[in-house]
N, C-alpha and C. Protein backbone atom coordinates (compact mmCIF):
# COMPACT_ATOMS: atom_id res chain seq x y z
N UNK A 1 -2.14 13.57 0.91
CA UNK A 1 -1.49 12.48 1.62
C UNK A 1 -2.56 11.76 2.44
N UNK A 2 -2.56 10.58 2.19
CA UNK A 2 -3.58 9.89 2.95
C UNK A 2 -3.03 8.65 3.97
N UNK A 3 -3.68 8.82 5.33
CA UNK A 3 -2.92 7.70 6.02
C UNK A 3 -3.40 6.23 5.84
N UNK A 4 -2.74 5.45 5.29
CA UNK A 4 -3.10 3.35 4.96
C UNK A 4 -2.88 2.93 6.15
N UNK A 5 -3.33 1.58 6.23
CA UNK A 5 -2.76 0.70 6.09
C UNK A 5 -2.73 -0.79 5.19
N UNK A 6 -1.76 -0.76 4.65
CA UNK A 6 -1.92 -1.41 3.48
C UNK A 6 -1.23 -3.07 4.47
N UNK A 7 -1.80 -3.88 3.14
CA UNK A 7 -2.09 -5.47 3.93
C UNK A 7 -1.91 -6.49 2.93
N UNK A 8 -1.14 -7.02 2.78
CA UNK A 8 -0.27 -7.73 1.86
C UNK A 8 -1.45 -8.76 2.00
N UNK A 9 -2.13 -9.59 1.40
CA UNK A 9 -2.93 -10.35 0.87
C UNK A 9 -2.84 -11.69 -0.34
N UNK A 10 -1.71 -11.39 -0.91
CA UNK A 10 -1.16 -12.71 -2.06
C UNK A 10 0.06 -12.31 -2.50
N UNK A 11 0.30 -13.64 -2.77
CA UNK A 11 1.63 -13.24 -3.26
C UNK A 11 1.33 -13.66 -5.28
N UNK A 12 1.55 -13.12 -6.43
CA UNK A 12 0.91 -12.89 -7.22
C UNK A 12 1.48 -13.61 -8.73
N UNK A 13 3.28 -13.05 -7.95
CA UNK A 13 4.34 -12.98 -9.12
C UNK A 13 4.96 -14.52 -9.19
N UNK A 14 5.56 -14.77 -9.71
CA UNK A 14 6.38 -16.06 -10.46
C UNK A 14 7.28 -15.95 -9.38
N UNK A 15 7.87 -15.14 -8.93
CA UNK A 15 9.07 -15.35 -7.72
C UNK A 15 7.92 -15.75 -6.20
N UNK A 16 7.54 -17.28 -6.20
CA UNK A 16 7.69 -17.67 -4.93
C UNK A 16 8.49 -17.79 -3.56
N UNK A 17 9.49 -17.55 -4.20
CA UNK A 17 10.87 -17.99 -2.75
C UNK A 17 10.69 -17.70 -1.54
N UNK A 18 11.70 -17.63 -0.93
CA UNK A 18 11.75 -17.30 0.45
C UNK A 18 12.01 -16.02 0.46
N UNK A 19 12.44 -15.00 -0.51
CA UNK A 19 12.68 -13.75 -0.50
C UNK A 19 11.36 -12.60 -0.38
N UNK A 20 10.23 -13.85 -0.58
CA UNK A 20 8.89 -12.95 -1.05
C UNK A 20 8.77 -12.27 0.57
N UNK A 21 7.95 -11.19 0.64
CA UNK A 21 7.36 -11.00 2.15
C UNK A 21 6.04 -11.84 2.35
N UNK A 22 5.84 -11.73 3.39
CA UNK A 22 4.91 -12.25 4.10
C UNK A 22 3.28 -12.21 3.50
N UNK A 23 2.59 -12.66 3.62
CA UNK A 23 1.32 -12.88 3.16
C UNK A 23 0.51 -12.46 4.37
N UNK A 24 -0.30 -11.35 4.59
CA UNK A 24 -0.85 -11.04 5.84
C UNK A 24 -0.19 -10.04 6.48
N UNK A 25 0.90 -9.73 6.43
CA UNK A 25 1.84 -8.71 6.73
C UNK A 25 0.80 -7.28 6.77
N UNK A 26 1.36 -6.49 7.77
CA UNK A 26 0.24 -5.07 7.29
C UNK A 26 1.64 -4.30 7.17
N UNK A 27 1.45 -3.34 6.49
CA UNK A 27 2.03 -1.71 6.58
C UNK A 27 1.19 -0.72 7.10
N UNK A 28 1.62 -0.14 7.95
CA UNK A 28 0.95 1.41 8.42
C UNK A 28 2.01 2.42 7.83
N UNK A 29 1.15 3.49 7.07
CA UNK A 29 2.15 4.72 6.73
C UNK A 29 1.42 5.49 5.94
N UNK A 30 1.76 6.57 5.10
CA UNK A 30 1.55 7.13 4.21
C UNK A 30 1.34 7.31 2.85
N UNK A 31 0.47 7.08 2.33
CA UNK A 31 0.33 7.14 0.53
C UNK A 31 0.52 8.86 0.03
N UNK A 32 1.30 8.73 -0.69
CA UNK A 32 1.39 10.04 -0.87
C UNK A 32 0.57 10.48 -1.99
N UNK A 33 0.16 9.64 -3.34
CA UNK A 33 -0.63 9.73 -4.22
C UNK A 33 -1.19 8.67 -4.39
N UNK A 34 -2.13 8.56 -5.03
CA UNK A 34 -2.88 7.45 -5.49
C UNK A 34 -2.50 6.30 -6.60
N UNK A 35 -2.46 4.83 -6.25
CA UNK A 35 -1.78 4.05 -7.26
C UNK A 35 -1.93 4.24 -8.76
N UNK A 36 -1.37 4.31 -9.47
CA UNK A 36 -0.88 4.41 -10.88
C UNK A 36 -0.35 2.84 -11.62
N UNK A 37 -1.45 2.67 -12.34
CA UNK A 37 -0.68 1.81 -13.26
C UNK A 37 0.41 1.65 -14.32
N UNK A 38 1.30 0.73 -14.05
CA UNK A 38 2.96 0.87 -14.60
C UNK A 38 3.50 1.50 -13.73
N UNK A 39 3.47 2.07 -12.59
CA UNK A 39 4.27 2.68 -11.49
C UNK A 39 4.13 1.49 -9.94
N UNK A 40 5.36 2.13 -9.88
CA UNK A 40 5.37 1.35 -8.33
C UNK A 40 4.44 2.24 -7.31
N UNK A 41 4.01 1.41 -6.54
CA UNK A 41 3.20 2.54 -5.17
C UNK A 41 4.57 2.30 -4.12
N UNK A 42 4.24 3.36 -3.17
CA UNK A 42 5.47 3.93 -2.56
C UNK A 42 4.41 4.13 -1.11
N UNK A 43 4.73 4.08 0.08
CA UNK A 43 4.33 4.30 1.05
C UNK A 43 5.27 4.31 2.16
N UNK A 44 5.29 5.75 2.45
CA UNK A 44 5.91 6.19 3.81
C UNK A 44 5.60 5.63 5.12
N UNK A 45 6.34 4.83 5.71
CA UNK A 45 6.14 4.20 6.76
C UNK A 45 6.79 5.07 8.57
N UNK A 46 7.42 5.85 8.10
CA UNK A 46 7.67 6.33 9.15
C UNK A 46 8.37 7.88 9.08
N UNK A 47 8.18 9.02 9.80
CA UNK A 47 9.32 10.43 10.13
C UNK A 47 10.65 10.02 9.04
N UNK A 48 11.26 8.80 9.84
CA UNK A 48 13.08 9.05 9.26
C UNK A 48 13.23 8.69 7.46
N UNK A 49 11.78 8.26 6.57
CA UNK A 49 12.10 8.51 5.45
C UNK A 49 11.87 7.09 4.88
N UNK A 50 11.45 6.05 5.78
CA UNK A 50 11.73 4.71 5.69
C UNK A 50 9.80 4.23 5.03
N UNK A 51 10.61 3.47 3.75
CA UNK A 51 9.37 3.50 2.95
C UNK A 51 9.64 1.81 2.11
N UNK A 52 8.05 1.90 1.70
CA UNK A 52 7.44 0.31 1.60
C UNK A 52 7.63 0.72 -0.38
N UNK A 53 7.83 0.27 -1.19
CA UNK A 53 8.22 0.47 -2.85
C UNK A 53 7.65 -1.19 -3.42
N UNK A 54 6.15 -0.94 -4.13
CA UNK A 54 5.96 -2.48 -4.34
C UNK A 54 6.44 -1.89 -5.88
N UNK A 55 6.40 -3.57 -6.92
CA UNK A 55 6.37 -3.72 -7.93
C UNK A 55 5.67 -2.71 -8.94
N UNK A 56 5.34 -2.82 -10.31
CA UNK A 56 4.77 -1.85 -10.95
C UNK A 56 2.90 -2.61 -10.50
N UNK A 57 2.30 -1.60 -10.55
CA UNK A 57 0.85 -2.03 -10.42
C UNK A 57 0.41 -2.19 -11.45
N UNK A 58 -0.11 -3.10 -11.51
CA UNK A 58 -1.22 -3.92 -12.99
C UNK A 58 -2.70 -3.47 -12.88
N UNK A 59 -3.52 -3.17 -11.72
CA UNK A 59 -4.41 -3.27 -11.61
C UNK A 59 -4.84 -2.19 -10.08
N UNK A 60 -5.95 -1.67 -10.13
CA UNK A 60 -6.55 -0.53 -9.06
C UNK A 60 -7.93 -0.87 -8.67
N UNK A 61 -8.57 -1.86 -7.79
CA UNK A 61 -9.77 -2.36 -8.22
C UNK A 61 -10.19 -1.40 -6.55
N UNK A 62 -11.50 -0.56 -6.86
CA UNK A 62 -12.06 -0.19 -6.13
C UNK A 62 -13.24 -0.98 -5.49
N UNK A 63 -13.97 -0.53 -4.49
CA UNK A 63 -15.03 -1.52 -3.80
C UNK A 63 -16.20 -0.38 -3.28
N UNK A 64 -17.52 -1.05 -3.12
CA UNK A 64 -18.42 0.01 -3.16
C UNK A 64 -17.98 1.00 -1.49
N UNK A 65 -17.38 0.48 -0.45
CA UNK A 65 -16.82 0.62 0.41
C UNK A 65 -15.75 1.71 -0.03
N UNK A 66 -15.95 3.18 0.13
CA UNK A 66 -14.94 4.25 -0.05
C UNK A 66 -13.97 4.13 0.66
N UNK A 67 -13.90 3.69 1.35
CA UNK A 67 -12.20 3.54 2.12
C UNK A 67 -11.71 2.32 2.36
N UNK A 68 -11.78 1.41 1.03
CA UNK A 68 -11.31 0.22 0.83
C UNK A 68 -10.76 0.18 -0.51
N UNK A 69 -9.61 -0.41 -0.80
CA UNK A 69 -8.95 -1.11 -2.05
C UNK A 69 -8.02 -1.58 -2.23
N UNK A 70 -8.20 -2.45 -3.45
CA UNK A 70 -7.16 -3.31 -3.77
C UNK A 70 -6.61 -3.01 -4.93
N UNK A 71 -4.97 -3.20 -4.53
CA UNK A 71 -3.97 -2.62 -5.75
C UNK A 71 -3.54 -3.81 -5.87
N UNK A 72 -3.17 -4.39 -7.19
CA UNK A 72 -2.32 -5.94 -7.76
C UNK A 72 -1.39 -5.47 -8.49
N UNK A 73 -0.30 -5.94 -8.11
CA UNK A 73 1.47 -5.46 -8.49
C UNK A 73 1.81 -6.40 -9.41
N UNK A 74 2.55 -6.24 -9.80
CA UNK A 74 3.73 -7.73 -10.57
C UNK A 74 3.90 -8.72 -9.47
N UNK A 75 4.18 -8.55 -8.20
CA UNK A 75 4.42 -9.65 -7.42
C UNK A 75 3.23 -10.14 -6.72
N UNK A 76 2.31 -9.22 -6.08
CA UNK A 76 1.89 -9.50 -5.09
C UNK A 76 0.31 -8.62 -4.73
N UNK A 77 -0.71 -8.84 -4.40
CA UNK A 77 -1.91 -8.14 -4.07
C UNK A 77 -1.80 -7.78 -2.96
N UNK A 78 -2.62 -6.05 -2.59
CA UNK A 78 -2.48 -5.67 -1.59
C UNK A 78 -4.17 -5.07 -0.95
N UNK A 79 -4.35 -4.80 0.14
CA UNK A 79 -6.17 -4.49 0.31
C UNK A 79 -5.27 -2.90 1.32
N UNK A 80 -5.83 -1.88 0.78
CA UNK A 80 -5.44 -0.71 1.18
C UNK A 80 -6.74 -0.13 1.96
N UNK A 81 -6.58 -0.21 2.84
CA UNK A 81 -7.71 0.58 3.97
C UNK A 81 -7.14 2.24 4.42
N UNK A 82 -8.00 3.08 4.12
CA UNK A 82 -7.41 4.32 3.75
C UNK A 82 -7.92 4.45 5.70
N UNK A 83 -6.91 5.42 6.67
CA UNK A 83 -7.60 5.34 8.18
C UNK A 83 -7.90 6.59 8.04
N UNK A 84 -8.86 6.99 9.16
CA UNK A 84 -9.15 8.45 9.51
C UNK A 84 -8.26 9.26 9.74
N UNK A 85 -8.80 10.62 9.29
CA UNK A 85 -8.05 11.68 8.96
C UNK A 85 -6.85 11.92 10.45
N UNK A 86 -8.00 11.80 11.85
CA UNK A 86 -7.73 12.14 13.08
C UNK A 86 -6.54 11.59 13.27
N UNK A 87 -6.10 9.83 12.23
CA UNK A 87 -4.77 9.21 12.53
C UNK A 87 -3.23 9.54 11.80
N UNK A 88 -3.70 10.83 10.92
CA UNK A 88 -2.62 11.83 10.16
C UNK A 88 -1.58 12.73 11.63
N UNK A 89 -0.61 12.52 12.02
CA UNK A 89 0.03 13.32 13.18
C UNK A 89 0.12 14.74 12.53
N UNK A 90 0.06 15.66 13.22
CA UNK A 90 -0.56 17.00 13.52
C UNK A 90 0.64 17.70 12.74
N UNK A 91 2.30 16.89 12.10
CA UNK A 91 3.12 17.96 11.19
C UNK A 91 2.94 17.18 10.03
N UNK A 92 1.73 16.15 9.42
CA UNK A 92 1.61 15.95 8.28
C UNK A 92 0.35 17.06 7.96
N UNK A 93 -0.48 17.34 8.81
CA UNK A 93 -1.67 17.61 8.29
C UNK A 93 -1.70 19.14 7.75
N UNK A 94 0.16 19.83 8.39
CA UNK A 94 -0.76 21.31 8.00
C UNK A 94 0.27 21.87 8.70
């Protein structure tokens, strides 16, 4: 489990509307595994269960920067900054 924060960066997909989220938007939470292409990424945002579910991912582009990346969904691009371990609370870590 690794703690993000993931950072909405474009919006990607054919659905422009007003329904899209925000562009710049961050999430703080939890990745529980690593993005998968044809799967949605999933990130735990908080204790009560309350979680971020993007589109299927198309794309996993890493950067020479180890605790940087970008995942591209069906809708929308995201820049995932993986944080230090120290910012995992003490009943995720163990």
């Amino acid at each position: 489990m690794l703690a993000v924060l993931a950072t909405k960066i474009r919006n990607s997909g054919r659905s422009q509307g007003s329904t899209a989220a925000v562009v710049g938007k961050a999430y703080e939470g939890f990745l529980i595994s690593e993005p998968v292409v044809g799967r949605g990424m999933v990130i735990f945002r908080d204790p009560n269960g309350r979680r971020m579910v993007t589109t299927a991912v198309r794309r996993v582009l890493t950067t020479s920067e180890q605790r940087l990346l970008y995942v591209e969904t069906e809708n929308s691009v995201y820049r995932l900054a993986i944080l230090d371990q120290e910012a995992l609370p003490a009943s995720a870590t163990g």
